[in-house]
N, C-alpha and C. Protein backbone atom coordinates (compact mmCIF):
# COMPACT_ATOMS: atom_id res chain seq x y z
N UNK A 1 19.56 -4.57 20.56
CA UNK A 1 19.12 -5.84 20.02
C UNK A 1 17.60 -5.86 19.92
N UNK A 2 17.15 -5.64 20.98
CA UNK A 2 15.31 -5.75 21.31
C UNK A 2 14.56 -4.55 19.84
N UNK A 3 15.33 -3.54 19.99
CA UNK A 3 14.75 -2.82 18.61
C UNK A 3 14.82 -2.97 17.26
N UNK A 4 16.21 -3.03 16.97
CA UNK A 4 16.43 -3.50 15.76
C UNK A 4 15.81 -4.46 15.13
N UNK A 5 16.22 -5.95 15.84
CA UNK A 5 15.73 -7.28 15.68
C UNK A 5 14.75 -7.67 16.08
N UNK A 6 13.52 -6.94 16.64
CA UNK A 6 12.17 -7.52 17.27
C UNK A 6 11.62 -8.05 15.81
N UNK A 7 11.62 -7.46 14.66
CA UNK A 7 11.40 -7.44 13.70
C UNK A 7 11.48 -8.74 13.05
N UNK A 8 11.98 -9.55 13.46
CA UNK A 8 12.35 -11.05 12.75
C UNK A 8 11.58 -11.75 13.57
N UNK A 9 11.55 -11.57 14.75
CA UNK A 9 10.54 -12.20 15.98
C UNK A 9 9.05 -11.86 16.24
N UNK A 10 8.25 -10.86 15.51
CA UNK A 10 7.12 -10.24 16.56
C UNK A 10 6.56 -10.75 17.58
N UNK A 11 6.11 -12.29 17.13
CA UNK A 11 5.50 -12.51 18.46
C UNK A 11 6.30 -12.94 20.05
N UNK A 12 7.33 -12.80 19.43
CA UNK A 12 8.12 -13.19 20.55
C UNK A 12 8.01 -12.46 21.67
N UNK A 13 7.63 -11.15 21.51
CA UNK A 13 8.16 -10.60 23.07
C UNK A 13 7.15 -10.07 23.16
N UNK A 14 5.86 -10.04 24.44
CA UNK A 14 4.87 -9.50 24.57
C UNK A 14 4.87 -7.89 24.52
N UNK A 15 3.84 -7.49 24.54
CA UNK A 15 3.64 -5.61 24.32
C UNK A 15 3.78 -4.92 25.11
N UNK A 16 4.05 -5.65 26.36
CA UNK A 16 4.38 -4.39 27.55
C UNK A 16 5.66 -4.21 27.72
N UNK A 17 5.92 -3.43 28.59
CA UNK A 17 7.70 -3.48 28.86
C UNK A 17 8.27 -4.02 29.27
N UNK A 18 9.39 -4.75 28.94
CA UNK A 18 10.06 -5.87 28.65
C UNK A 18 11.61 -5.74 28.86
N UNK A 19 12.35 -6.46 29.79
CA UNK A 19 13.55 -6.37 30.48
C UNK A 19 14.66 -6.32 28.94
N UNK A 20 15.49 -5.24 28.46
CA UNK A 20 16.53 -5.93 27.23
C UNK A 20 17.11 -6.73 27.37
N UNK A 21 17.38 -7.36 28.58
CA UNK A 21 18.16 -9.13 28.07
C UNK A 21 17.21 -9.85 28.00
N UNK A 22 16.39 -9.97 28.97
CA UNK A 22 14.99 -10.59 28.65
C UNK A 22 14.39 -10.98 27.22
N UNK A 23 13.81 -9.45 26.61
CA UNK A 23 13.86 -9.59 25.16
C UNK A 23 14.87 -9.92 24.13
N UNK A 24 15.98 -9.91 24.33
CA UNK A 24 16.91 -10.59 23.49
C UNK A 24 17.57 -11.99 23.98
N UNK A 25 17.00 -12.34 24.85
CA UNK A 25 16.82 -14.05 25.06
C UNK A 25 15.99 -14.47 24.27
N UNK A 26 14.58 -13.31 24.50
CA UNK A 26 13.60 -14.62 23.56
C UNK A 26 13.48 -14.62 22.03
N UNK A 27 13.84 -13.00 21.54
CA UNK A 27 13.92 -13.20 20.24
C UNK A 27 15.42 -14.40 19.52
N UNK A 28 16.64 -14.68 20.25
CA UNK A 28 17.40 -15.31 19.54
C UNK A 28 16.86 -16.43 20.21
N UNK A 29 16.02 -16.47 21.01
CA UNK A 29 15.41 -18.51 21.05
C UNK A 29 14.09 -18.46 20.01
N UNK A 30 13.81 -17.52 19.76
CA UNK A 30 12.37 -17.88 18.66
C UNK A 30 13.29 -17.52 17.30
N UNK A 31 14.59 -17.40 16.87
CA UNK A 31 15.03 -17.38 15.98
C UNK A 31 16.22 -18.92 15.68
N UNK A 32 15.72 -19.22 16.74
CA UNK A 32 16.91 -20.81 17.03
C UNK A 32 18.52 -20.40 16.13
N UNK A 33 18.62 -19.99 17.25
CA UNK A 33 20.58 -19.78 16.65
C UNK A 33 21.45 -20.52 17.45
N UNK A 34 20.57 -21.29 18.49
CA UNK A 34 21.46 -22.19 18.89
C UNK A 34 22.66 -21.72 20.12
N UNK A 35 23.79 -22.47 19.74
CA UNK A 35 24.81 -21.92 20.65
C UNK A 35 26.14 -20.81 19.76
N UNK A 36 25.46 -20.37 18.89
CA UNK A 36 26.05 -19.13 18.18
C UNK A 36 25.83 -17.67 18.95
N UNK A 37 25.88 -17.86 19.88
CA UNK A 37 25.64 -16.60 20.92
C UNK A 37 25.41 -16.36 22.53
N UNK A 38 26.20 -15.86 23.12
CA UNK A 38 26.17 -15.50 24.75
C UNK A 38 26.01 -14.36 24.86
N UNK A 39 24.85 -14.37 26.04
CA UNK A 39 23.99 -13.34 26.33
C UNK A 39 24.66 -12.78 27.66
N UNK A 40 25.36 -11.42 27.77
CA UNK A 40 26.05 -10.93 28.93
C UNK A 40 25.09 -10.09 29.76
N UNK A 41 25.66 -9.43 30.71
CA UNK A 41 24.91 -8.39 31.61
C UNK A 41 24.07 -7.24 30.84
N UNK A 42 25.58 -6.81 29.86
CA UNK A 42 24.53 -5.12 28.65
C UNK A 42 24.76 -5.64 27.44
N UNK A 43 25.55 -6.97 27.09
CA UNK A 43 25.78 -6.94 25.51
C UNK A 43 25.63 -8.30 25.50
N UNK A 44 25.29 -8.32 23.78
CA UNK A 44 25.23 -10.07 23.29
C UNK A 44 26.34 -10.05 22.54
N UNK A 45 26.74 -11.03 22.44
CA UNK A 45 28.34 -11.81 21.94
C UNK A 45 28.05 -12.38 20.75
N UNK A 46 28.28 -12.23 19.77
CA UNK A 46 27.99 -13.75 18.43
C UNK A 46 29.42 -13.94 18.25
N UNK A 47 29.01 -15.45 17.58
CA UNK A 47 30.50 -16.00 17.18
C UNK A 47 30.50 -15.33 15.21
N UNK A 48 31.43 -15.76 15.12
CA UNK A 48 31.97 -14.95 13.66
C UNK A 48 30.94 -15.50 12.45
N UNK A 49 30.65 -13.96 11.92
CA UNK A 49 29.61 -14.18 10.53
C UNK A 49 27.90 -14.61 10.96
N UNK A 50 27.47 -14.66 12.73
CA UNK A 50 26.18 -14.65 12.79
C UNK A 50 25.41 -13.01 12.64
N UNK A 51 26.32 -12.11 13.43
CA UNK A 51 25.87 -11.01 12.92
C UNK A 51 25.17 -10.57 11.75
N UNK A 52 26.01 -10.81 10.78
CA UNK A 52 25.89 -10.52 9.20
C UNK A 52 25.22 -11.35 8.88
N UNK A 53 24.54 -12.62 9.29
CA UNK A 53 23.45 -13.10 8.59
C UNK A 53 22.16 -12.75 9.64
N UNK A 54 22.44 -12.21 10.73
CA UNK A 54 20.98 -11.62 11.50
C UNK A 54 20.69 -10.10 10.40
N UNK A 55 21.63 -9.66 10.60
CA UNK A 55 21.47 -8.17 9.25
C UNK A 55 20.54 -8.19 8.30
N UNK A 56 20.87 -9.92 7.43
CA UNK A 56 20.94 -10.19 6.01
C UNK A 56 19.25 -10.44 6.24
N UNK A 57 18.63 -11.31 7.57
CA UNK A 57 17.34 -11.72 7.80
C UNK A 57 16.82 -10.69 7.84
N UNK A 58 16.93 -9.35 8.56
CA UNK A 58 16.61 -8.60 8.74
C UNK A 58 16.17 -7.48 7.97
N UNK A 59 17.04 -7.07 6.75
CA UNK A 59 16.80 -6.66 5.36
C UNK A 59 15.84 -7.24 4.65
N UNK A 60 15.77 -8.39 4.70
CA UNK A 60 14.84 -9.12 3.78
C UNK A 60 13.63 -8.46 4.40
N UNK A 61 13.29 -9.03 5.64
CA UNK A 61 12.07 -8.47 6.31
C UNK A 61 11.09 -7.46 5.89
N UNK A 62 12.26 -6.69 6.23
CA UNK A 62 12.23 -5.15 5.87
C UNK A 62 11.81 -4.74 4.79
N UNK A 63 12.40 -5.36 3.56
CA UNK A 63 12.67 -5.27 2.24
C UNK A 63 10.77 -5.80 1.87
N UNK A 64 10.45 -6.60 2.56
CA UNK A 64 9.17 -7.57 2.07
C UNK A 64 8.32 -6.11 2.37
N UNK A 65 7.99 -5.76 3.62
CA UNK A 65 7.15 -5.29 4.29
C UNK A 65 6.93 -3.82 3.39
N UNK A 66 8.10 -3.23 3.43
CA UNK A 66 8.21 -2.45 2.78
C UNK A 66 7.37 -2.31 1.38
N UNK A 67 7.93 -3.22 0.54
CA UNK A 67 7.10 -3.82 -0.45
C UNK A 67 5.81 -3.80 -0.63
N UNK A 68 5.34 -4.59 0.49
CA UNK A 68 3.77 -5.04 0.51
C UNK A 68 3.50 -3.49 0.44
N UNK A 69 3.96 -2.36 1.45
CA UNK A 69 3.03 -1.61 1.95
C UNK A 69 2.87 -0.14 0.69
N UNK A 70 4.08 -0.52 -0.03
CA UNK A 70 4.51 0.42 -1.12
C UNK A 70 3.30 0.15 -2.38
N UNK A 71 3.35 -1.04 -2.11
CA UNK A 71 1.99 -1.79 -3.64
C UNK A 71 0.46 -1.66 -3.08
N UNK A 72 0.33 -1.64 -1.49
CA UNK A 72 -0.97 -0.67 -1.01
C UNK A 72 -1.36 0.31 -1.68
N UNK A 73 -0.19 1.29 -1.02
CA UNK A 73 0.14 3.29 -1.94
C UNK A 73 -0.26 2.94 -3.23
N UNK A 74 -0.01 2.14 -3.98
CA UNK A 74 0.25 2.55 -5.04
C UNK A 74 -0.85 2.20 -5.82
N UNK A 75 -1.41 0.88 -4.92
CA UNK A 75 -3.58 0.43 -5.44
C UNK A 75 -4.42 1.24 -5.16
N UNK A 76 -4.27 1.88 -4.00
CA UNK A 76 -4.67 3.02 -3.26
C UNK A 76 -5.05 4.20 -4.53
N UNK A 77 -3.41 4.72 -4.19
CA UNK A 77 -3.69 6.01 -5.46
C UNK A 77 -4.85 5.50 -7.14
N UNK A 78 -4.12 4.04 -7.71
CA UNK A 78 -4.36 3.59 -8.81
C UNK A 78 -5.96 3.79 -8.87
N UNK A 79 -6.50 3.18 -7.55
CA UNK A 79 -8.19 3.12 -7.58
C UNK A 79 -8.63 4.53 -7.75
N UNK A 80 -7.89 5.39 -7.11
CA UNK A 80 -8.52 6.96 -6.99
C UNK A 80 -8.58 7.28 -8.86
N UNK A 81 -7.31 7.56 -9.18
CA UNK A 81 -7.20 7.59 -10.79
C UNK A 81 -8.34 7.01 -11.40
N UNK A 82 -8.47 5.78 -11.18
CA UNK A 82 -9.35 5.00 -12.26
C UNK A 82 -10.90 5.25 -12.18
N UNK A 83 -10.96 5.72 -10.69
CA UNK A 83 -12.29 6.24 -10.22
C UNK A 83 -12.83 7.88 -10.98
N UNK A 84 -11.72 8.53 -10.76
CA UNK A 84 -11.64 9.55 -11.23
C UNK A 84 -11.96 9.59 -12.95
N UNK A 85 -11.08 8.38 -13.88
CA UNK A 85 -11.24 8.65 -15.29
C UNK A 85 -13.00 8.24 -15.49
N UNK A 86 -13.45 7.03 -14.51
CA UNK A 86 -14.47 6.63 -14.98
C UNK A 86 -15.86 7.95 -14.29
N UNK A 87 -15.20 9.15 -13.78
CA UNK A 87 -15.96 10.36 -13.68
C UNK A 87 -16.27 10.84 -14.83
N UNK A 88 -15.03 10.91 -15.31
CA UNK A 88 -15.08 12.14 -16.19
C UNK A 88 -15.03 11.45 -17.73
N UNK A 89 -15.39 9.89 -17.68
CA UNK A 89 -15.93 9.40 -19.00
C UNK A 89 -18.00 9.14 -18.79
N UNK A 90 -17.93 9.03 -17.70
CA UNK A 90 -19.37 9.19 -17.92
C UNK A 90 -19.92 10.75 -18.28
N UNK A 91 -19.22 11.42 -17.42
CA UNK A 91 -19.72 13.01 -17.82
C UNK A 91 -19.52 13.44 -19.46
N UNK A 92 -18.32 12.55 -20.02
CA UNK A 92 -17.74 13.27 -21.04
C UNK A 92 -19.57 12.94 -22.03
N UNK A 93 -19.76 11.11 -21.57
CA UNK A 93 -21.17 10.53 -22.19
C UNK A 93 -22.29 11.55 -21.98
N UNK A 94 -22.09 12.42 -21.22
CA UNK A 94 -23.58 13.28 -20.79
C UNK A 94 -23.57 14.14 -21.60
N UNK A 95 -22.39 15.10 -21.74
CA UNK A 95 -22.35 16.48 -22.45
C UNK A 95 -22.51 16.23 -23.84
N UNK A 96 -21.64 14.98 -24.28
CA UNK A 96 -21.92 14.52 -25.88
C UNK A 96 -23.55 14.12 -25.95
N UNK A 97 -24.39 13.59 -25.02
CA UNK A 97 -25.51 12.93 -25.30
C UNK A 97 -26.45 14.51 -25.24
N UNK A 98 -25.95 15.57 -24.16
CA UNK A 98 -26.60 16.28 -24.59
C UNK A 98 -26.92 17.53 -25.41
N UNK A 99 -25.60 17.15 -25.86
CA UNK A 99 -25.30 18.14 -27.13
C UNK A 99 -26.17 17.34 -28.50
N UNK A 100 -25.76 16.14 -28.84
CA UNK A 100 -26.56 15.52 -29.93
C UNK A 100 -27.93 15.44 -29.57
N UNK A 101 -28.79 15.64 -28.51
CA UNK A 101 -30.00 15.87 -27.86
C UNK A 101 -31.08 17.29 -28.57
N UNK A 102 -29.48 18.36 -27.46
CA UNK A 102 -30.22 19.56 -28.52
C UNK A 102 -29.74 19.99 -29.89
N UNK A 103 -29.23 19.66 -30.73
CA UNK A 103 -29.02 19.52 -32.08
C UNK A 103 -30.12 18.62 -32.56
N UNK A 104 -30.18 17.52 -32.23
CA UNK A 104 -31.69 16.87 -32.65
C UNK A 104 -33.12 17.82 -32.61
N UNK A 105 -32.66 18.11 -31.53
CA UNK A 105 -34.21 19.03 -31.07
C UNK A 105 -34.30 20.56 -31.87
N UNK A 106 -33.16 21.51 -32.05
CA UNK A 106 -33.02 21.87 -32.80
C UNK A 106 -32.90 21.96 -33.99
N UNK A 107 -32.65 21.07 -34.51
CA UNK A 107 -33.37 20.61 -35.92
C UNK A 107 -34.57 20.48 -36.43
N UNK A 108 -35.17 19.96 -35.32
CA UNK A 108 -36.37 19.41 -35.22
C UNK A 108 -37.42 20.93 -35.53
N UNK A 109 -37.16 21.75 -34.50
CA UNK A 109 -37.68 22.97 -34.65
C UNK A 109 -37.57 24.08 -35.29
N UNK A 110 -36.35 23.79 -36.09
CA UNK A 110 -36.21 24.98 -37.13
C UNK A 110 -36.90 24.18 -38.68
N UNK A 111 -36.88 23.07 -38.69
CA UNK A 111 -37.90 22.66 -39.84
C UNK A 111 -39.16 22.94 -39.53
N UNK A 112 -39.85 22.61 -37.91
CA UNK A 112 -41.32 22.83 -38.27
C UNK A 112 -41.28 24.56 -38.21
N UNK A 113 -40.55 25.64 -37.75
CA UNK A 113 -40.39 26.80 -38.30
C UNK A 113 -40.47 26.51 -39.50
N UNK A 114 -39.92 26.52 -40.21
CA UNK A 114 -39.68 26.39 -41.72
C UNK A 114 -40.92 26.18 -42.49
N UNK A 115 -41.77 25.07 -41.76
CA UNK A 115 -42.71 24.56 -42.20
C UNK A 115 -43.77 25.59 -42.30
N UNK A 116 -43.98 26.27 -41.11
CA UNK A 116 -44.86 26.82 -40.72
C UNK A 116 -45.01 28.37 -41.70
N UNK A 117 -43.70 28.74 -41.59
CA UNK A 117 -43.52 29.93 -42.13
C UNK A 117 -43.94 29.79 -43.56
N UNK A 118 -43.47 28.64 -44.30
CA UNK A 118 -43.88 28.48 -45.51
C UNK A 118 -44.84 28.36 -45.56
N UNK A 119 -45.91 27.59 -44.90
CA UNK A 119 -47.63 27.54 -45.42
C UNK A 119 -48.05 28.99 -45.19
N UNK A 120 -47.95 29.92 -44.63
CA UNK A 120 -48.40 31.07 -44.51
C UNK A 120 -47.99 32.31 -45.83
């Protein structure tokens, strides 16, 4: 009970070590289930169909957390990518700027060649 289901409870049961009936007293009182359950010496008792909706809470949980932590991964990676394209679009701006740079400049100097050669 204390492992499975701490999960619906966190704050319920402090961080040190913690008796299992103990902890599964306090998580089904911080989950208010009322008198849908007796708590024995090694086992808890539910009456019919609480099980399957502790399950059903429990999935969800799960299901959320999961979620959240999956759309982290996945901003995570996304930022690296986007970081990465905006590398290799500024570089792509450098090599084009300095290719049309020396083509300018090269131009530049094969006319005043040109120039030169001709007045002579």
């Amino acid at each position: 009970m204390r492992c499975s289901y701490s999960i619906l409870a966190p704050n319920a049961i402090p961080s040190g070590f913690v008796d299992g009936k103990v902890a599964s007293e306090k998580i089904l009182a911080a989950l208010e289930m009322g008198d849908s359950y007796r708590i024995g010496h090694t086992k808890v008792f539910f009456k019919a169909g609480v099980l399957g909706q502790l399950e059903e809470m429990r999935e969800e949980k799960l299901s959320k957390i999961l979620s959240n932590f999956q759309a982290r991964v996945r901003g995570y990676l996304m930022r690296g990518k986007y970081s990465k394209l905006q590398d290799q679009r500024y570089e792509t701006y450098w090599v084009t700027g300095s290719i049309t740079e020396l083509h300018t400049h090269s131009r530049f100097y094969c006319n005043t060649l040109f120039v030169l050669c001709s007045a002579t």
